[in-house]
Structure formats: C-alpha cells, structure tokens
PDB file of N, CA and C in Angstrom:
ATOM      1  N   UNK A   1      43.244  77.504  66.911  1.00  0.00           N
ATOM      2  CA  UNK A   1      44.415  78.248  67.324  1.00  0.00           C
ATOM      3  C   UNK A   1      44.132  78.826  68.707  1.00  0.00           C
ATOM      4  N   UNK A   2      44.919  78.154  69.993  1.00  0.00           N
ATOM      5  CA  UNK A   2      45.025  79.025  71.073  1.00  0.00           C
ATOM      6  C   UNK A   2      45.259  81.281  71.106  1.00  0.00           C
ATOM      7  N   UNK A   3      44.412  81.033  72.203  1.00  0.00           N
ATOM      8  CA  UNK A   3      44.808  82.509  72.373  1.00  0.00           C
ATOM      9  C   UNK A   3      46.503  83.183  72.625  1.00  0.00           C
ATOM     10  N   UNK A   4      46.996  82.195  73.275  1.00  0.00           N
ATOM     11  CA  UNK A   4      48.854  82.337  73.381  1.00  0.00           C
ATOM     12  C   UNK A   4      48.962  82.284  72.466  1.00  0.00           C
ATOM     13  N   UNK A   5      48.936  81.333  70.641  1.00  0.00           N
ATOM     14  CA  UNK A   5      49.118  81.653  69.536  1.00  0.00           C
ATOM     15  C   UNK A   5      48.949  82.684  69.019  1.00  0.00           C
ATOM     16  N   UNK A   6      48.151  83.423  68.860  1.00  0.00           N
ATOM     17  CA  UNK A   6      47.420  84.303  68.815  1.00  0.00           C
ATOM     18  C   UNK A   6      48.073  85.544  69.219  1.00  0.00           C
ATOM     19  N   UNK A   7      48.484  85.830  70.481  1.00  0.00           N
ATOM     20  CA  UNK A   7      49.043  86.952  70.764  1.00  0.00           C
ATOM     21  C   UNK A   7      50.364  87.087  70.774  1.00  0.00           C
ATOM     22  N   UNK A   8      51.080  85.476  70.727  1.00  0.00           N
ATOM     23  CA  UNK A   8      52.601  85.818  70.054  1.00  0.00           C
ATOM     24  C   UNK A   8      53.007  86.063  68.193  1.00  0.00           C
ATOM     25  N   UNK A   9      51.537  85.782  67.600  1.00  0.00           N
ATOM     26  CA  UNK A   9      51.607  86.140  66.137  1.00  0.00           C
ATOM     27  C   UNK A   9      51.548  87.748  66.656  1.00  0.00           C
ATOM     28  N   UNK A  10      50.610  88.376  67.545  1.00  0.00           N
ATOM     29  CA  UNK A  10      50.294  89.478  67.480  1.00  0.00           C
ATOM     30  C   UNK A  10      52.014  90.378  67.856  1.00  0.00           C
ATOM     31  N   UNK A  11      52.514  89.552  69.062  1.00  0.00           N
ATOM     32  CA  UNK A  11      53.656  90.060  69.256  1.00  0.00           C
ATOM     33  C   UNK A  11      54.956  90.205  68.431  1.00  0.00           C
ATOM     34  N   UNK A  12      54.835  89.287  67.467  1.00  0.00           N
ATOM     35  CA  UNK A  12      55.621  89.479  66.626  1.00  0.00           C
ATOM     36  C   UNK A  12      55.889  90.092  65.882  1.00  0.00           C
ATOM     37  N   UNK A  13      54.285  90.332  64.809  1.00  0.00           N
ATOM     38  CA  UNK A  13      54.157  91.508  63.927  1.00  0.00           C
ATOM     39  C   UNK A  13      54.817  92.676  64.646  1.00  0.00           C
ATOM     40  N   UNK A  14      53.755  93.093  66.308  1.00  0.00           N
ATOM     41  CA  UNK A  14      54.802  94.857  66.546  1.00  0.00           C
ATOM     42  C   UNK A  14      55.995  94.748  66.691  1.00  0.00           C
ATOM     43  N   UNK A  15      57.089  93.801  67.041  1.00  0.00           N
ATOM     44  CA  UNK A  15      58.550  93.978  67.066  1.00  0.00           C
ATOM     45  C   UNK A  15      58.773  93.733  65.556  1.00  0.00           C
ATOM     46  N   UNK A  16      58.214  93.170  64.558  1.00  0.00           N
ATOM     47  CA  UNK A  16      58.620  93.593  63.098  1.00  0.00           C
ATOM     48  C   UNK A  16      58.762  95.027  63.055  1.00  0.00           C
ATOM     49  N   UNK A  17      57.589  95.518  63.316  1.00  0.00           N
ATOM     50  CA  UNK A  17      57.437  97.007  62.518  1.00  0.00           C
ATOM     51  C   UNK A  17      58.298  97.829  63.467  1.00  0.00           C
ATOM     52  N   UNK A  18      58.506  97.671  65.023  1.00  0.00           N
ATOM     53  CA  UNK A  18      59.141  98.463  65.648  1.00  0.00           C
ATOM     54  C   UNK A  18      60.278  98.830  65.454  1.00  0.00           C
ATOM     55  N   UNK A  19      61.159  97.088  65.091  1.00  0.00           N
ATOM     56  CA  UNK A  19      62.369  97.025  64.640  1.00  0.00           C
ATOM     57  C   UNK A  19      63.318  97.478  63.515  1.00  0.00           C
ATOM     58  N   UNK A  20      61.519  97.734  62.566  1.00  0.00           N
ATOM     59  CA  UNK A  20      61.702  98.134  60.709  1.00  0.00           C
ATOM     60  C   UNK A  20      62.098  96.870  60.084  1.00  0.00           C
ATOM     61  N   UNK A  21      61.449  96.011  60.505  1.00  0.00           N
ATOM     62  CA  UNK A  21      61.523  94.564  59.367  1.00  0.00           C
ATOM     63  C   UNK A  21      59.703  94.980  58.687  1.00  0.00           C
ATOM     64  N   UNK A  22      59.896  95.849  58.337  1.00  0.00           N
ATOM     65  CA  UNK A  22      57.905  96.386  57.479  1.00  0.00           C
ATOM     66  C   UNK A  22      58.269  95.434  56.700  1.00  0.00           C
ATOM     67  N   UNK A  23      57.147  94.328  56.467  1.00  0.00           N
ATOM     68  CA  UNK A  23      56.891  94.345  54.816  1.00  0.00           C
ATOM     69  C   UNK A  23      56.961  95.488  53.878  1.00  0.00           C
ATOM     70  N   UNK A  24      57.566  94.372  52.302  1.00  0.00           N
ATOM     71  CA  UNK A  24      57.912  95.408  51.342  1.00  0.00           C
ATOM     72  C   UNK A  24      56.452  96.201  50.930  1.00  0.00           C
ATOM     73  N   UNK A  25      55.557  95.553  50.848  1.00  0.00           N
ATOM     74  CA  UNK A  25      54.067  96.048  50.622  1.00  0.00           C
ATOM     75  C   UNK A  25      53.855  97.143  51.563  1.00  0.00           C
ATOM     76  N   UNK A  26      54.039  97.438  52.731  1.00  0.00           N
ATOM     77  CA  UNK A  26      53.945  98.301  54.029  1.00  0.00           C
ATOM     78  C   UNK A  26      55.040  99.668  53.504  1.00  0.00           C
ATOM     79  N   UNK A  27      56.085  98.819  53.323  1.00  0.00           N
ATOM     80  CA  UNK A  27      57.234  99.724  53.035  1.00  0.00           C
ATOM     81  C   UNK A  27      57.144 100.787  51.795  1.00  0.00           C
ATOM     82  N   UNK A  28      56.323  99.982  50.792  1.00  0.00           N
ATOM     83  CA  UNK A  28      55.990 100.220  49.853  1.00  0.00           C
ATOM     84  C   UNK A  28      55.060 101.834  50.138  1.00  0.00           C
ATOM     85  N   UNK A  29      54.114 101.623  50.667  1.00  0.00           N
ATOM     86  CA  UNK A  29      52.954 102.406  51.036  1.00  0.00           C
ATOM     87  C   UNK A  29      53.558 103.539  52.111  1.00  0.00           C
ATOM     88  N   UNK A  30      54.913 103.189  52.710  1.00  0.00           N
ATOM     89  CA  UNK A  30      55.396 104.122  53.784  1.00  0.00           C
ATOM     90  C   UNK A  30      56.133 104.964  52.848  1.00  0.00           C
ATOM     91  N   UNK A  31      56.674 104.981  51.358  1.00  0.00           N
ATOM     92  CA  UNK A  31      57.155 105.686  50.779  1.00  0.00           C
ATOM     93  C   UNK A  31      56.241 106.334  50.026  1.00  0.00           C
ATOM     94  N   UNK A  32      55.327 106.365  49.521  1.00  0.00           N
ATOM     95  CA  UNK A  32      54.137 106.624  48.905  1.00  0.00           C
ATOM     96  C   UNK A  32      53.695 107.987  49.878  1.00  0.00           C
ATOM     97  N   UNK A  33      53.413 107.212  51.082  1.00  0.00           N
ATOM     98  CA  UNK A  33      52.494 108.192  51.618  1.00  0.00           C
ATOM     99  C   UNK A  33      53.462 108.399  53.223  1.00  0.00           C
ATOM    100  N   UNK A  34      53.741 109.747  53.287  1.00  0.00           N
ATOM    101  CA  UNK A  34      54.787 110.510  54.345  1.00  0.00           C
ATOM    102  C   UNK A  34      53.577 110.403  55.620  1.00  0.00           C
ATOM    103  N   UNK A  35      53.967 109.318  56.168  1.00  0.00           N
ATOM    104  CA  UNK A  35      52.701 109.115  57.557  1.00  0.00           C
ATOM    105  C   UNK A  35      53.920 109.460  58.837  1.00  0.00           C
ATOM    106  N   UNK A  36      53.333 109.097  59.880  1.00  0.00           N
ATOM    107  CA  UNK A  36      53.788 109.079  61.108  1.00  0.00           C
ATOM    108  C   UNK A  36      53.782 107.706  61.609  1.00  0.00           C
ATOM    109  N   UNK A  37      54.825 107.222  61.147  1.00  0.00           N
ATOM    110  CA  UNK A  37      55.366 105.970  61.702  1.00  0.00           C
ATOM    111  C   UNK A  37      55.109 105.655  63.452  1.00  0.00           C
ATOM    112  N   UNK A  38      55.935 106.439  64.715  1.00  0.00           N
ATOM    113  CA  UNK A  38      55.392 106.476  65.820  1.00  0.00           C
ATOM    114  C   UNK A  38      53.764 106.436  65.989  1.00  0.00           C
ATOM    115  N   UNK A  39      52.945 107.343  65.390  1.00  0.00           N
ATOM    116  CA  UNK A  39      51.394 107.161  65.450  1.00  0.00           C
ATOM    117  C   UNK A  39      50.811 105.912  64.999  1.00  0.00           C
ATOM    118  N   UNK A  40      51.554 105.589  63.533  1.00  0.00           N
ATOM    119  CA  UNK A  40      51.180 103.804  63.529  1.00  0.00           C
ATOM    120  C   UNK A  40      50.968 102.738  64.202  1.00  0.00           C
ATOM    121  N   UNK A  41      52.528 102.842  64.960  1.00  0.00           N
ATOM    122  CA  UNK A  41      52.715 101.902  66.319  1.00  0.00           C
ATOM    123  C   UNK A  41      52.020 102.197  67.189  1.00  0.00           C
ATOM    124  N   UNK A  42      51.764 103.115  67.649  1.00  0.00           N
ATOM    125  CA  UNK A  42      50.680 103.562  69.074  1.00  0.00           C
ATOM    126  C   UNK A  42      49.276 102.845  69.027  1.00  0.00           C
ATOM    127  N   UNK A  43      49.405 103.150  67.254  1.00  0.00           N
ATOM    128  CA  UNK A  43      47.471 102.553  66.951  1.00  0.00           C
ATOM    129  C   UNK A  43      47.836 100.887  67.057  1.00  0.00           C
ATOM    130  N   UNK A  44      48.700 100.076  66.692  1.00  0.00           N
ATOM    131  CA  UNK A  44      48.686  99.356  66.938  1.00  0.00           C
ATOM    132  C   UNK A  44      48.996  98.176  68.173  1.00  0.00           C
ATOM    133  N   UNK A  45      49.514  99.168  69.032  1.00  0.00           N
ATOM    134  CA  UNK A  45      49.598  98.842  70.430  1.00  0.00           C
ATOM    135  C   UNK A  45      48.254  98.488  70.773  1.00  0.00           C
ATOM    136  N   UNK A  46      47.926 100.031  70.539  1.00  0.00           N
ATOM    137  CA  UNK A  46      46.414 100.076  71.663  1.00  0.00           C
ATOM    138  C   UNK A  46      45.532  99.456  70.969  1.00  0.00           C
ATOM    139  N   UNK A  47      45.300  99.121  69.424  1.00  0.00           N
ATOM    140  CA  UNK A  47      44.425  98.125  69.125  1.00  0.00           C
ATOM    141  C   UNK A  47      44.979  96.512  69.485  1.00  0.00           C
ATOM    142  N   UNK A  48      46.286  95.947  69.917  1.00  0.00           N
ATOM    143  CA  UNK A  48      46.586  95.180  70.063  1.00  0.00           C
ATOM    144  C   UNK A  48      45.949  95.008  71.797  1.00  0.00           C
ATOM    145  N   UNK A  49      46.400  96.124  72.286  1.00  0.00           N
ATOM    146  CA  UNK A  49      45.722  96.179  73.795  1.00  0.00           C
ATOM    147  C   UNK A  49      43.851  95.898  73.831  1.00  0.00           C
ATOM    148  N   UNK A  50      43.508  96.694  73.534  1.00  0.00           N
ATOM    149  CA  UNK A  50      42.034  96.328  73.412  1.00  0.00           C
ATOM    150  C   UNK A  50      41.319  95.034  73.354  1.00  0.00           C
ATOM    151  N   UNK A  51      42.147  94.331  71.500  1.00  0.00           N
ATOM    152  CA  UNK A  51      41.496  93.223  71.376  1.00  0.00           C
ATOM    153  C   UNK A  51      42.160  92.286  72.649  1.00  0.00           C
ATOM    154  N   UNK A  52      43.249  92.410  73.143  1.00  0.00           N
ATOM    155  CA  UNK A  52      43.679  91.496  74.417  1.00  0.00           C
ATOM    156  C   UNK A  52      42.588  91.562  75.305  1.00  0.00           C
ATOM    157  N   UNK A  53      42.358  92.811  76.160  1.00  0.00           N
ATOM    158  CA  UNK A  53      41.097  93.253  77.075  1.00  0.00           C
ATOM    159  C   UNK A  53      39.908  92.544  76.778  1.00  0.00           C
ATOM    160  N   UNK A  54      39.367  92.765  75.588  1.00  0.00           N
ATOM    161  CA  UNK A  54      37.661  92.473  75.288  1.00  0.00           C
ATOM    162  C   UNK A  54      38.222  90.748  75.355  1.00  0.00           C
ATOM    163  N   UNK A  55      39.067  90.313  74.547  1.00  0.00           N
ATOM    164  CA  UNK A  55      38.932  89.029  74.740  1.00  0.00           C
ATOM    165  C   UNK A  55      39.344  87.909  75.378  1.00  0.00           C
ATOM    166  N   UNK A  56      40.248  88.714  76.777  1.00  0.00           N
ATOM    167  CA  UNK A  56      39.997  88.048  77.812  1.00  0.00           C
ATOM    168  C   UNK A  56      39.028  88.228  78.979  1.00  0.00           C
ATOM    169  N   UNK A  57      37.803  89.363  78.646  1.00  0.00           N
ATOM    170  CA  UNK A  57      36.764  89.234  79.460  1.00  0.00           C
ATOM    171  C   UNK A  57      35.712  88.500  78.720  1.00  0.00           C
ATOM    172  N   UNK A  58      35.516  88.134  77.100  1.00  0.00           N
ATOM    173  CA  UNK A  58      34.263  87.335  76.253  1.00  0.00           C
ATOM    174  C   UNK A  58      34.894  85.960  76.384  1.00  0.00           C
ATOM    175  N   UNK A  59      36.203  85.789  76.611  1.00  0.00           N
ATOM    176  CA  UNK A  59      36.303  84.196  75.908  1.00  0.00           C
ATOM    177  C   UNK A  59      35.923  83.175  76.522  1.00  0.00           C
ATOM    178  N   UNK A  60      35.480  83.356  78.156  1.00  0.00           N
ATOM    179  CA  UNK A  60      35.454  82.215  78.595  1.00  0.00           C
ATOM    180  C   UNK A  60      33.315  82.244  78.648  1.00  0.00           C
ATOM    181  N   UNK A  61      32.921  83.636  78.398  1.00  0.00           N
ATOM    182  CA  UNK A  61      31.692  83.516  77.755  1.00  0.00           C
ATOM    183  C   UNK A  61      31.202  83.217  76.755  1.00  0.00           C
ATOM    184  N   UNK A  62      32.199  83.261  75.955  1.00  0.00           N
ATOM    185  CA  UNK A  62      31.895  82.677  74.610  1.00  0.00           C
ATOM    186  C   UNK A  62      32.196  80.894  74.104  1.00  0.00           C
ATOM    187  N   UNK A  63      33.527  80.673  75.168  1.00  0.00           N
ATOM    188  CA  UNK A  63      33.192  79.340  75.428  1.00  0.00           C
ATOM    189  C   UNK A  63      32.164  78.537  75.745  1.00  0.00           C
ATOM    190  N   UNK A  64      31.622  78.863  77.068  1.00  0.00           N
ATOM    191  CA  UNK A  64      30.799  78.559  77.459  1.00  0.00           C
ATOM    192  C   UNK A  64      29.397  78.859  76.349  1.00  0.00           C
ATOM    193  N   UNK A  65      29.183  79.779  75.687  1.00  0.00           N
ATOM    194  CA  UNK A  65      27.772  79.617  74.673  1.00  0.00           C
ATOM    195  C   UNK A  65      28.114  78.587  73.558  1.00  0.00           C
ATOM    196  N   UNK A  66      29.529  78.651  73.391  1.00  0.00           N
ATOM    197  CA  UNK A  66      29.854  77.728  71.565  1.00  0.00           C
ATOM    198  C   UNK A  66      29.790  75.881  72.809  1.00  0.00           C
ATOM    199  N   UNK A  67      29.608  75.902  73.984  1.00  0.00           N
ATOM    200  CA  UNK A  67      29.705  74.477  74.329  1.00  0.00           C
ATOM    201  C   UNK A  67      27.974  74.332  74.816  1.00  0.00           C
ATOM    202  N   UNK A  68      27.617  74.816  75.282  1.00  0.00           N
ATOM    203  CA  UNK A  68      25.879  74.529  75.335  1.00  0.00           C
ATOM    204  C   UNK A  68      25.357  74.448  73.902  1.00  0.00           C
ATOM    205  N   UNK A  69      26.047  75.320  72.733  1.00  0.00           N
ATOM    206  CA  UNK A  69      24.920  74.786  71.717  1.00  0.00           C
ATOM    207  C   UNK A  69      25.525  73.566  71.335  1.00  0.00           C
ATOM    208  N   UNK A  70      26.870  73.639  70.994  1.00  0.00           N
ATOM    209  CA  UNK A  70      26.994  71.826  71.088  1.00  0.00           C
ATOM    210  C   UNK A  70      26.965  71.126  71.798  1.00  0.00           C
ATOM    211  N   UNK A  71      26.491  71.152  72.730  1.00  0.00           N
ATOM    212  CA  UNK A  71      25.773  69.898  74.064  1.00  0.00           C
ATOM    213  C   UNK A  71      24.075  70.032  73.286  1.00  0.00           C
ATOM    214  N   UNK A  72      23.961  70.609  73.023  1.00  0.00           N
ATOM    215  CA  UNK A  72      22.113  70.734  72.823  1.00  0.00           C
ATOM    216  C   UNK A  72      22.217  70.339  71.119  1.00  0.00           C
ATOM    217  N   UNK A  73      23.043  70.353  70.598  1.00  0.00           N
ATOM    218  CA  UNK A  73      23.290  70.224  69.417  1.00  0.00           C
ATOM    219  C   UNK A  73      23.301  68.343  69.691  1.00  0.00           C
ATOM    220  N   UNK A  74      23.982  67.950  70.532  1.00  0.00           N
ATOM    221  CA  UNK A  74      24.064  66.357  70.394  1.00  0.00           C
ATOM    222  C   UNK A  74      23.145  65.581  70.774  1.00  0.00           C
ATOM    223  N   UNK A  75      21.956  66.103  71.701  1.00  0.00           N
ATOM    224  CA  UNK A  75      20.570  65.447  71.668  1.00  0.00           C
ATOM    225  C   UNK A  75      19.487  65.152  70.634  1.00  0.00           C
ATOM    226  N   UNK A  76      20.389  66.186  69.359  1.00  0.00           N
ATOM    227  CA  UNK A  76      19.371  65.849  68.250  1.00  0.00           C
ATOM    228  C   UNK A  76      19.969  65.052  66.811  1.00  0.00           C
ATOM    229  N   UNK A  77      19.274  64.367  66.629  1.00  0.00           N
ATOM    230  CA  UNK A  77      19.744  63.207  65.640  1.00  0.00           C
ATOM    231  C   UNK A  77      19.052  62.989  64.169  1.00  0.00           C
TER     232      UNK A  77
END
C-alpha cells in the first residue's frame, strides 16, 4: 500500500468523525462516556500530523535499508 493510500484512508476517517459519520462502536462509547469530542479531533489531527512528519523524513531511509538487505539477500543461495 502506497503512502497516498495511506493518507487518504487517513483523510477520510477525520472527515468521518468531523462530519459525525462515528462508527456505531465509537458512537457507542461517545454515549457511555461524556468526552470532549473537539479534544478527540485535535488528538487526531496532530497524531495524524506527526505520523505524516516522521514518515516522510524515515521512508526514503527505510527504503533504502529494506533494498540493501534484499540486494545482499540475493547473493546468497
């Protein structure tokens, strides 16, 4: 799965919840327990922000390590 996959699954989920399409399971738990809906979304912004950050500064390092061990991986038989 591309990283554009990836962050339009991510984008989708927050315009669910922003919009109030919660899952019933979510919804479920939002009646249960009297939270702060706005504070939800914030956490999930900024954890949505973050993992964007870290993993567009590791991925093309981490490419690069997952392709040397399989280059060094194919010299051995």
């Amino acid at each position: 799965m591309s990283i554009n996959q990836n962050l339009v699954r991510i984008h989708l989920v927050i315009a669910r919840a922003v919009n109030g399409k919660i899952s019933e399971g979510f919804n479920k738990f939002a009646k249960d327990e009297q939270g702060d809906v706005p504070g939800w979304v914030l956490v999930v912004l900024m954890t949505t922000g973050l993992v964007t950050a870290i993993w567009t500064i590791a991925a093309p390092r981490l490419t690069a390590i997952l392709r040397n061990s399989l280059d060094s991986m194919n010299g051995i038989h």
